[in-house]
N, C-alpha and C. Protein backbone atom coordinates (compact mmCIF):
# COMPACT_ATOMS: atom_id res chain seq x y z
N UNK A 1 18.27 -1.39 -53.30
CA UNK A 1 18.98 -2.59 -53.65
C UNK A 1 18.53 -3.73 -52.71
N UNK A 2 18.54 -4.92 -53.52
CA UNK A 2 18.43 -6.14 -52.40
C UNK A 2 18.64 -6.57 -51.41
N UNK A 3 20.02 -6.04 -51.57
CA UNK A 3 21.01 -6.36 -50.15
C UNK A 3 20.61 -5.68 -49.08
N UNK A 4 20.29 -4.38 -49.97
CA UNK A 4 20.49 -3.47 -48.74
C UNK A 4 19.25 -3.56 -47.60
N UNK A 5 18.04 -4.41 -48.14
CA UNK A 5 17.00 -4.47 -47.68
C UNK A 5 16.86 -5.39 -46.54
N UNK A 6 17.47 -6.61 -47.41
CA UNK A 6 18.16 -7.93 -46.65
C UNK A 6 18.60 -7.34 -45.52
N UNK A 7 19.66 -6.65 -45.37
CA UNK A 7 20.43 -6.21 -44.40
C UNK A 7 19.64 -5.33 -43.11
N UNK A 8 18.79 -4.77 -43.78
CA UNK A 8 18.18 -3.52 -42.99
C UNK A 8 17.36 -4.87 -41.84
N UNK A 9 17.11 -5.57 -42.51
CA UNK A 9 15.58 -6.36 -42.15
C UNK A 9 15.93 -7.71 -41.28
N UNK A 10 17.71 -7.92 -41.04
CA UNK A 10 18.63 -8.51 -40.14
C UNK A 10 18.67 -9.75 -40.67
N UNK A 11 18.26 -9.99 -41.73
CA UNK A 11 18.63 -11.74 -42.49
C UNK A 11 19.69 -12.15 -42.84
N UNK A 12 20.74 -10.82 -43.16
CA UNK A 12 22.20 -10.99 -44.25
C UNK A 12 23.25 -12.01 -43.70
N UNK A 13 23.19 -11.68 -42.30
CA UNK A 13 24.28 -12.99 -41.23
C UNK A 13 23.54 -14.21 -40.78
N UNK A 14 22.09 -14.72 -41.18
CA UNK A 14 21.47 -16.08 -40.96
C UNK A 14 21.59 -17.10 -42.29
N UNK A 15 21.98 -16.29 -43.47
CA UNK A 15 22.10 -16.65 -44.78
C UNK A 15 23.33 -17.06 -44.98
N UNK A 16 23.97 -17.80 -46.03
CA UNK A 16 25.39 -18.24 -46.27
C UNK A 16 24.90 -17.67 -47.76
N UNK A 17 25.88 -17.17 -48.76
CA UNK A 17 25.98 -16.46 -50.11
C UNK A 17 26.99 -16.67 -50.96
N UNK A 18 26.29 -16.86 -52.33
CA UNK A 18 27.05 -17.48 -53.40
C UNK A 18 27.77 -16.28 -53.97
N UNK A 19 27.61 -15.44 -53.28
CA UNK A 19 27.73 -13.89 -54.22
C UNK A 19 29.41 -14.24 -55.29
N UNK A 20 30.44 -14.43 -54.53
CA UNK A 20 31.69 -14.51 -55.02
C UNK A 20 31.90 -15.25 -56.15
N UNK A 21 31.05 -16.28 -56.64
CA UNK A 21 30.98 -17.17 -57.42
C UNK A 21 29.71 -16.37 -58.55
N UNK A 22 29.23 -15.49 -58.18
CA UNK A 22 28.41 -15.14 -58.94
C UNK A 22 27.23 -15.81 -59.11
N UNK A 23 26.84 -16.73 -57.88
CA UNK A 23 25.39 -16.77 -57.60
C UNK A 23 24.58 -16.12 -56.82
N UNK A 24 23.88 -14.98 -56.95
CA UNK A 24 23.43 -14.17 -56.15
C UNK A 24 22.24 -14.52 -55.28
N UNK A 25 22.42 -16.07 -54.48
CA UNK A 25 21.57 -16.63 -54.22
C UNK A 25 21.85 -16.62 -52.57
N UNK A 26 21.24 -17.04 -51.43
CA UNK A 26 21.25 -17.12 -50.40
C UNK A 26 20.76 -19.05 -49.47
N UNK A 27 21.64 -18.92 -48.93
CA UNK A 27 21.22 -21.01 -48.21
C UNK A 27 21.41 -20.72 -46.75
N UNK A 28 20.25 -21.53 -45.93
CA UNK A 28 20.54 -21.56 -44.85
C UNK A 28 19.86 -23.33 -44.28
N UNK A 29 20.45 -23.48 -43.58
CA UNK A 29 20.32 -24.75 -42.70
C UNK A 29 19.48 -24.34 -41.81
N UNK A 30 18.31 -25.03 -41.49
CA UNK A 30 17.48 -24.81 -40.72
C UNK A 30 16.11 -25.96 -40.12
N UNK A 31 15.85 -25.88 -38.97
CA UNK A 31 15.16 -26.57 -38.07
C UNK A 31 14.24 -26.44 -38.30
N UNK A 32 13.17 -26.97 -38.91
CA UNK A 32 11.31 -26.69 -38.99
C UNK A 32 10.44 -28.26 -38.80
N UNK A 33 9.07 -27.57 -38.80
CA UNK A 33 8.10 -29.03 -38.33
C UNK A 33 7.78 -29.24 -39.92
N UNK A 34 7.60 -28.40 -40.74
CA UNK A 34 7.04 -28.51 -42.91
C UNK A 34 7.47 -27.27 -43.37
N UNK A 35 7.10 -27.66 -44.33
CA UNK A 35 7.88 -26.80 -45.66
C UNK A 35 7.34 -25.25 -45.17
N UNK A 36 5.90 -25.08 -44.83
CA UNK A 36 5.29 -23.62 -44.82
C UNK A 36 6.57 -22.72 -43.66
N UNK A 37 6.70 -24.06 -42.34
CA UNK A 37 7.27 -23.07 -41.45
C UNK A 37 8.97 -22.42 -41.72
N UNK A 38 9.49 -23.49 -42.47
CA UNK A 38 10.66 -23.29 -42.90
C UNK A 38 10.52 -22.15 -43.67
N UNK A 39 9.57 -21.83 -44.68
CA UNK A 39 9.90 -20.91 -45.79
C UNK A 39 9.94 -19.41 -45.04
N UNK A 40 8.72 -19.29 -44.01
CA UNK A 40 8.68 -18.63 -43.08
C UNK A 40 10.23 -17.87 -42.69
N UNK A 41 11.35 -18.52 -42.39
CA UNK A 41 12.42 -18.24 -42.56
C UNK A 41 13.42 -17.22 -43.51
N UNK A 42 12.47 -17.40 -44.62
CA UNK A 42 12.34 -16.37 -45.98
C UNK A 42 12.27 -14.83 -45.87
N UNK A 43 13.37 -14.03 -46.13
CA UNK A 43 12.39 -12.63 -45.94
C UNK A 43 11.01 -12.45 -47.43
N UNK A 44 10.49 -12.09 -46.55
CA UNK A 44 9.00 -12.08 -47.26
C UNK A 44 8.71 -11.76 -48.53
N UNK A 45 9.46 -10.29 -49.33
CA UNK A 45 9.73 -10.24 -50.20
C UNK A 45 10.07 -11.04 -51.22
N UNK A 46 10.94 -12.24 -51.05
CA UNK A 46 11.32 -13.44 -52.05
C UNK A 46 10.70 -14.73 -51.32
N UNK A 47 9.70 -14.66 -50.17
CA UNK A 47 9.47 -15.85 -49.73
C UNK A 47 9.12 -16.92 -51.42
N UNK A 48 8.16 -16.12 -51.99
CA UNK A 48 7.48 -17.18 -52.88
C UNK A 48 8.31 -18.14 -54.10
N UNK A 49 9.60 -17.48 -54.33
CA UNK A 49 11.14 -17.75 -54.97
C UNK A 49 11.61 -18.46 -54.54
N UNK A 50 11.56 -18.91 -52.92
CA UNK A 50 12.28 -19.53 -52.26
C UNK A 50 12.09 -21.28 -52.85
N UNK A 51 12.99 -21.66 -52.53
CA UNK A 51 13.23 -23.09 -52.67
C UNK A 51 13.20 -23.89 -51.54
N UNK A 52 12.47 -25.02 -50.92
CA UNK A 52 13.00 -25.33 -49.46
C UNK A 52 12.65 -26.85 -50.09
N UNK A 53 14.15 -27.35 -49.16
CA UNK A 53 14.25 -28.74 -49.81
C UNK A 53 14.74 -29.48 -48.47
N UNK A 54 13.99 -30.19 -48.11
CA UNK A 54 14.64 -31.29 -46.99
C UNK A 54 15.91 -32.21 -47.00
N UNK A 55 16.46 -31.79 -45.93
CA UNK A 55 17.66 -32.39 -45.67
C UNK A 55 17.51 -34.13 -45.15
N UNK A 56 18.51 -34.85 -44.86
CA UNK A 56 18.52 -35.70 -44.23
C UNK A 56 20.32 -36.63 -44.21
N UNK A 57 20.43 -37.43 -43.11
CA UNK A 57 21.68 -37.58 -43.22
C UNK A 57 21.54 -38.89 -42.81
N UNK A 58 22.86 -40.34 -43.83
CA UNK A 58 22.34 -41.37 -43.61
C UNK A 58 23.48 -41.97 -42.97
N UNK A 59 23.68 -42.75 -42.78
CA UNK A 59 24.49 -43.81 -42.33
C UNK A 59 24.64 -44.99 -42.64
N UNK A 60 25.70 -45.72 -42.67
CA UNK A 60 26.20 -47.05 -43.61
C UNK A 60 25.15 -48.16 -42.85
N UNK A 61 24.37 -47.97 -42.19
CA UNK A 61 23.26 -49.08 -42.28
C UNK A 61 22.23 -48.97 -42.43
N UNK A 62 22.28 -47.84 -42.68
CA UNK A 62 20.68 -47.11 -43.39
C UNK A 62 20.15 -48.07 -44.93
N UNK A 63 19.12 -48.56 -44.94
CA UNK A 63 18.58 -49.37 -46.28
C UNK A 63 18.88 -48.37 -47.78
N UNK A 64 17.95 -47.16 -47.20
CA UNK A 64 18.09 -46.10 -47.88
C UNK A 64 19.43 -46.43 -48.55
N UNK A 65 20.03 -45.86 -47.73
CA UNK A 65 21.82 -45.57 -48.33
C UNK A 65 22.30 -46.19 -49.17
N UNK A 66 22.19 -47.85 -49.09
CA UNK A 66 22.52 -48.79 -49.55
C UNK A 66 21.45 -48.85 -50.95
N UNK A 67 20.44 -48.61 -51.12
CA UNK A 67 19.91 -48.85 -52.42
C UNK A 67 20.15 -47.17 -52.71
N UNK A 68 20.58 -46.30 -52.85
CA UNK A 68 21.19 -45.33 -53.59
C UNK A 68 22.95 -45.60 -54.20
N UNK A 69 23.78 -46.15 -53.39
CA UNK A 69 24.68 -46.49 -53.59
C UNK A 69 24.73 -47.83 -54.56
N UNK A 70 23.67 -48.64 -54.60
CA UNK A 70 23.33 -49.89 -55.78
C UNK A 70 23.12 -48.84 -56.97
N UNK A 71 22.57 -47.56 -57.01
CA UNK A 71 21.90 -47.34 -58.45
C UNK A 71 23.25 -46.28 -58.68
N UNK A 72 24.01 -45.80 -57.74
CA UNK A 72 25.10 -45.37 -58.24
C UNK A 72 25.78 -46.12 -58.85
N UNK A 73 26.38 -47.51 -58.36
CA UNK A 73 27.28 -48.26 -59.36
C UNK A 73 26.66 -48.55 -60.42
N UNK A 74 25.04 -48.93 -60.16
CA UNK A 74 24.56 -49.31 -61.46
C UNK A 74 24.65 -48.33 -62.67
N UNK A 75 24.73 -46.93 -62.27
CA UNK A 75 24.88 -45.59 -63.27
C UNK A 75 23.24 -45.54 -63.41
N UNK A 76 22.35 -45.43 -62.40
CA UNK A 76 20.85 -45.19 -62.77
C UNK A 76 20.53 -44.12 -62.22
């Protein structure tokens, strides 16, 4: 079984899990320099499945912020 492999292989407590909701998917927050080293993070078996999507966090004077919040009211 998946899990059980996960588990053997010490990933199961670095992961957060949708299991209860019935997504049998796994998310973790994590520190990298690009995408390769992050995926790295992956147990190897599903590395190539994996999804890795950059985070970022803005603040009310961020430009950014402000032209996402224009195309929100705009509904774009």
């Amino acid at each position: 079984m998946l899990i059980d492999q996960i588990y053997a292989m010490g990933y199961l407590y670095h992961f957060d899990w949708g299991c209860p909701d019935g997504v049998h998917s796994g998310w973790a927050i994590i520190e990298a320099e690009d995408e390769a080293q992050a995926r790295l993070a992956v147990p190897s078996f599903v590395r190539s499945k994996a999804r890795v999507v950059r985070l970022t966090k803005y603040n009310g004077e961020s430009k950014v912020f402000h032209k996402m919040d224009e195309k929100l009211v705009q509904g774009k």
